[in-house]
C-alpha atoms as a PDB file:
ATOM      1  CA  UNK A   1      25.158   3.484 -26.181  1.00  0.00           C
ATOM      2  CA  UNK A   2      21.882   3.394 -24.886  1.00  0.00           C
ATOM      3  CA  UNK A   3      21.292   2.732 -21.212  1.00  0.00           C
ATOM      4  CA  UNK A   4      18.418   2.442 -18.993  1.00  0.00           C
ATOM      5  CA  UNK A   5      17.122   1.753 -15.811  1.00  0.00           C
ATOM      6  CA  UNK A   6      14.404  -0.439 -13.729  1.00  0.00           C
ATOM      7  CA  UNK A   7      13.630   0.576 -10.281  1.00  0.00           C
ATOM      8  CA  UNK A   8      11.762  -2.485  -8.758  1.00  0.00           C
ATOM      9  CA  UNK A   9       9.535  -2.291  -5.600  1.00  0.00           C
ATOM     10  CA  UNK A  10       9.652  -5.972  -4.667  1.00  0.00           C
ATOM     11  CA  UNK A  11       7.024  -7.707  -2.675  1.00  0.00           C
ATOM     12  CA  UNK A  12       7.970  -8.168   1.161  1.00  0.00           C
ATOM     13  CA  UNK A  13      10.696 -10.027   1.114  1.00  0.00           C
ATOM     14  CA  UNK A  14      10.292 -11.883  -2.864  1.00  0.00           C
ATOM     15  CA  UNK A  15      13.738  -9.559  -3.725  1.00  0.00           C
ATOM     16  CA  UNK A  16      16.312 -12.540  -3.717  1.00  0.00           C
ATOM     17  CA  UNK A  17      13.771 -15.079  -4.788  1.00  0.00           C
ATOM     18  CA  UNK A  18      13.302 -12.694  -8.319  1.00  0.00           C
ATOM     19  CA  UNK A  19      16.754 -12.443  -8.770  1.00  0.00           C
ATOM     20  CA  UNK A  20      17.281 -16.238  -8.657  1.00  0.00           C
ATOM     21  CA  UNK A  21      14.121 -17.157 -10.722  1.00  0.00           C
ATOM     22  CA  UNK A  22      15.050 -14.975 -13.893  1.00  0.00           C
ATOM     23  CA  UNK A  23      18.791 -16.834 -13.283  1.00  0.00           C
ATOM     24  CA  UNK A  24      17.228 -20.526 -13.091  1.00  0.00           C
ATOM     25  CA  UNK A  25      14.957 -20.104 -15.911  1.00  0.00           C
ATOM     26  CA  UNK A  26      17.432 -18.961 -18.365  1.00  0.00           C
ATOM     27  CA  UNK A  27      16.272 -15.472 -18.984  1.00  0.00           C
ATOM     28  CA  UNK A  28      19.428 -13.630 -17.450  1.00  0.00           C
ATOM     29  CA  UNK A  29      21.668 -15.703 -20.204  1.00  0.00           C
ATOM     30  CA  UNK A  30      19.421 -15.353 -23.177  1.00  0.00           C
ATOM     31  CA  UNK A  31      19.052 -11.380 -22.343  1.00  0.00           C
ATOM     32  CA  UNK A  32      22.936 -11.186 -22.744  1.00  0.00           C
ATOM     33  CA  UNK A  33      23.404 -13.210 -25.483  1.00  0.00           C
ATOM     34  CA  UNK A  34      21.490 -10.838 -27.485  1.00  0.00           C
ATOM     35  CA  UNK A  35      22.727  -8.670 -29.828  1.00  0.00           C
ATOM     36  CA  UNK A  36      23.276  -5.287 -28.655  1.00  0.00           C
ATOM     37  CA  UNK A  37      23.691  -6.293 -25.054  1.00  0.00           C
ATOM     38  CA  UNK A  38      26.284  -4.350 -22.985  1.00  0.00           C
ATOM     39  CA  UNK A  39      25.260  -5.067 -19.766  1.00  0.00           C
ATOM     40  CA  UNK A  40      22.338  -6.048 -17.661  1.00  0.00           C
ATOM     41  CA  UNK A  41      22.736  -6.493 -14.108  1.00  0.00           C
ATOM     42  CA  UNK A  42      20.452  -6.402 -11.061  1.00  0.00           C
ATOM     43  CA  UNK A  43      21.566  -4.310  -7.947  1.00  0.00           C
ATOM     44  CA  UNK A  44      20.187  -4.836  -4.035  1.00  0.00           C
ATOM     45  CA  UNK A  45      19.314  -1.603  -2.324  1.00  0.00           C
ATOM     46  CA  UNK A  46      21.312  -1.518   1.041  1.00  0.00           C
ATOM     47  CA  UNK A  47      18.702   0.816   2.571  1.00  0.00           C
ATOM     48  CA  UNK A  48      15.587  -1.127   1.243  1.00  0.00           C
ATOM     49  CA  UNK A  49      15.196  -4.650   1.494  1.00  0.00           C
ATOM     50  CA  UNK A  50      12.498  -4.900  -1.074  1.00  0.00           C
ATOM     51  CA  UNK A  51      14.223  -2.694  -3.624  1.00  0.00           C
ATOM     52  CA  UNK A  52      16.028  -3.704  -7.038  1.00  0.00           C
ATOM     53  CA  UNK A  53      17.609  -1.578  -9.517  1.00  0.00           C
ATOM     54  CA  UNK A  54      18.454  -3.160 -13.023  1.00  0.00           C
ATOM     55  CA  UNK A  55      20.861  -1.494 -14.954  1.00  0.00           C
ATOM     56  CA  UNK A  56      20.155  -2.142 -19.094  1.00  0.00           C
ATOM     57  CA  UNK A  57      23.273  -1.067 -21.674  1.00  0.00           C
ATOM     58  CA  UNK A  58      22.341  -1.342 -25.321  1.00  0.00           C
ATOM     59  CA  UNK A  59      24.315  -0.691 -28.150  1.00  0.00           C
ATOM     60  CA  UNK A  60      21.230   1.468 -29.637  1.00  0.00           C
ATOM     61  CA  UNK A  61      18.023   2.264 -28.606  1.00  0.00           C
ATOM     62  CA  UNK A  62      16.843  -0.224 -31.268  1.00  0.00           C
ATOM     63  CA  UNK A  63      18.279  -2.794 -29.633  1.00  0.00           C
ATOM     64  CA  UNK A  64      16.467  -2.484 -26.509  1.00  0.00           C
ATOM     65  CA  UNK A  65      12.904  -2.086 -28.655  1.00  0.00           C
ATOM     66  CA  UNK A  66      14.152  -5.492 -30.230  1.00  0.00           C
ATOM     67  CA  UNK A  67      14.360  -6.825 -26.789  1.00  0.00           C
ATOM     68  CA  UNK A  68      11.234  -5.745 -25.270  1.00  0.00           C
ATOM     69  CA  UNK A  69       9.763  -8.026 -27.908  1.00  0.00           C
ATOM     70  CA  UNK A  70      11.744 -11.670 -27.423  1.00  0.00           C
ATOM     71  CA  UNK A  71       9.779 -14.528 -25.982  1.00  0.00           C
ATOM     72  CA  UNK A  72      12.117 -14.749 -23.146  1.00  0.00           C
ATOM     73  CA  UNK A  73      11.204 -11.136 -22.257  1.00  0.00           C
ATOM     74  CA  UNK A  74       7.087 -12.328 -21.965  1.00  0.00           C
ATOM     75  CA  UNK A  75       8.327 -15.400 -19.473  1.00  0.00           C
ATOM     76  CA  UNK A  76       9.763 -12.149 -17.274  1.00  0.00           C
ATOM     77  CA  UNK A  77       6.831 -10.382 -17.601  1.00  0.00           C
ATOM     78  CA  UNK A  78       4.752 -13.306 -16.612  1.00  0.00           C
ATOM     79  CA  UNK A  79       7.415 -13.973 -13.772  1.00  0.00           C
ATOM     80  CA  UNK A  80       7.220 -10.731 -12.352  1.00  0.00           C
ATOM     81  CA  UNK A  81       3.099 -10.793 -11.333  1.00  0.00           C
ATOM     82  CA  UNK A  82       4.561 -13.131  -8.057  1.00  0.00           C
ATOM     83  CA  UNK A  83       7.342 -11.122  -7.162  1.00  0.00           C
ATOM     84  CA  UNK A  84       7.300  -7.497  -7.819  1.00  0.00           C
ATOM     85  CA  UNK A  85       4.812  -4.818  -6.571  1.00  0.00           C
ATOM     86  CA  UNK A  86       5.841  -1.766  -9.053  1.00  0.00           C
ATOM     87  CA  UNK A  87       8.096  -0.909 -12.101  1.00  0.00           C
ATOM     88  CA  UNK A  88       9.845   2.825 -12.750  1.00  0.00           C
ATOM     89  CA  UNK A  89      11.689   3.085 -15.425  1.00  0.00           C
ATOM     90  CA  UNK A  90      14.212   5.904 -16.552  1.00  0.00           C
ATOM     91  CA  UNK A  91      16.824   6.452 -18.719  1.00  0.00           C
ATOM     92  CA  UNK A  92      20.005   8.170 -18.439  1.00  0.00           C
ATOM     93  CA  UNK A  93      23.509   8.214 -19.346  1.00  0.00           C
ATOM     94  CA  UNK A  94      27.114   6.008 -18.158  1.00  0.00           C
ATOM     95  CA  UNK A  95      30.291   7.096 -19.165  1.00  0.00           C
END
């Protein structure tokens, strides 16, 4: 399994609104139905009101790289310029 995640620094107060875009438009349902998918699931910071973790399960790396490149993942890219301020990304491992 290959699992990452995506620390989001949201802009004041766009946190929710993100969330429930990337539901609305489809691109939470066509993530999971691809192949490989384990999980992916957004988390609220208690603490920070503007932060979002994402949690990403793969069943290989490969899968992931394949996902990175589906036109649903471009329409989140795009989506993300009006609601998110910066991106870290890590990896690491669940058990």
């Amino acid at each position: 399994m290959y699992t990452i995640y995506v620390k989001f620094k949201c802009l004041e107060g766009k946190r929710e609104g993100f969330v429930e875009r990337v539901r609305k438009e489809g691109i939470l349902d066509k993530i999971r139905a691809e192949d490989g998918c384990l999980r992916y699931d957004y988390y609220y910071s208690e603490s920070d009101t503007n932060e979002l973790l994402l949690i990403e399960a793969w069943e290989t790396k490969r899968h992931q790289e394949i996902h990175i490149g589906q036109p649903h993942m471009a329409q989140l890219r795009a989506l993300k310029d009006g609601y998110i301020e910066t991106t870290q990304l890590g990896e690491f491992e669940l058990k």
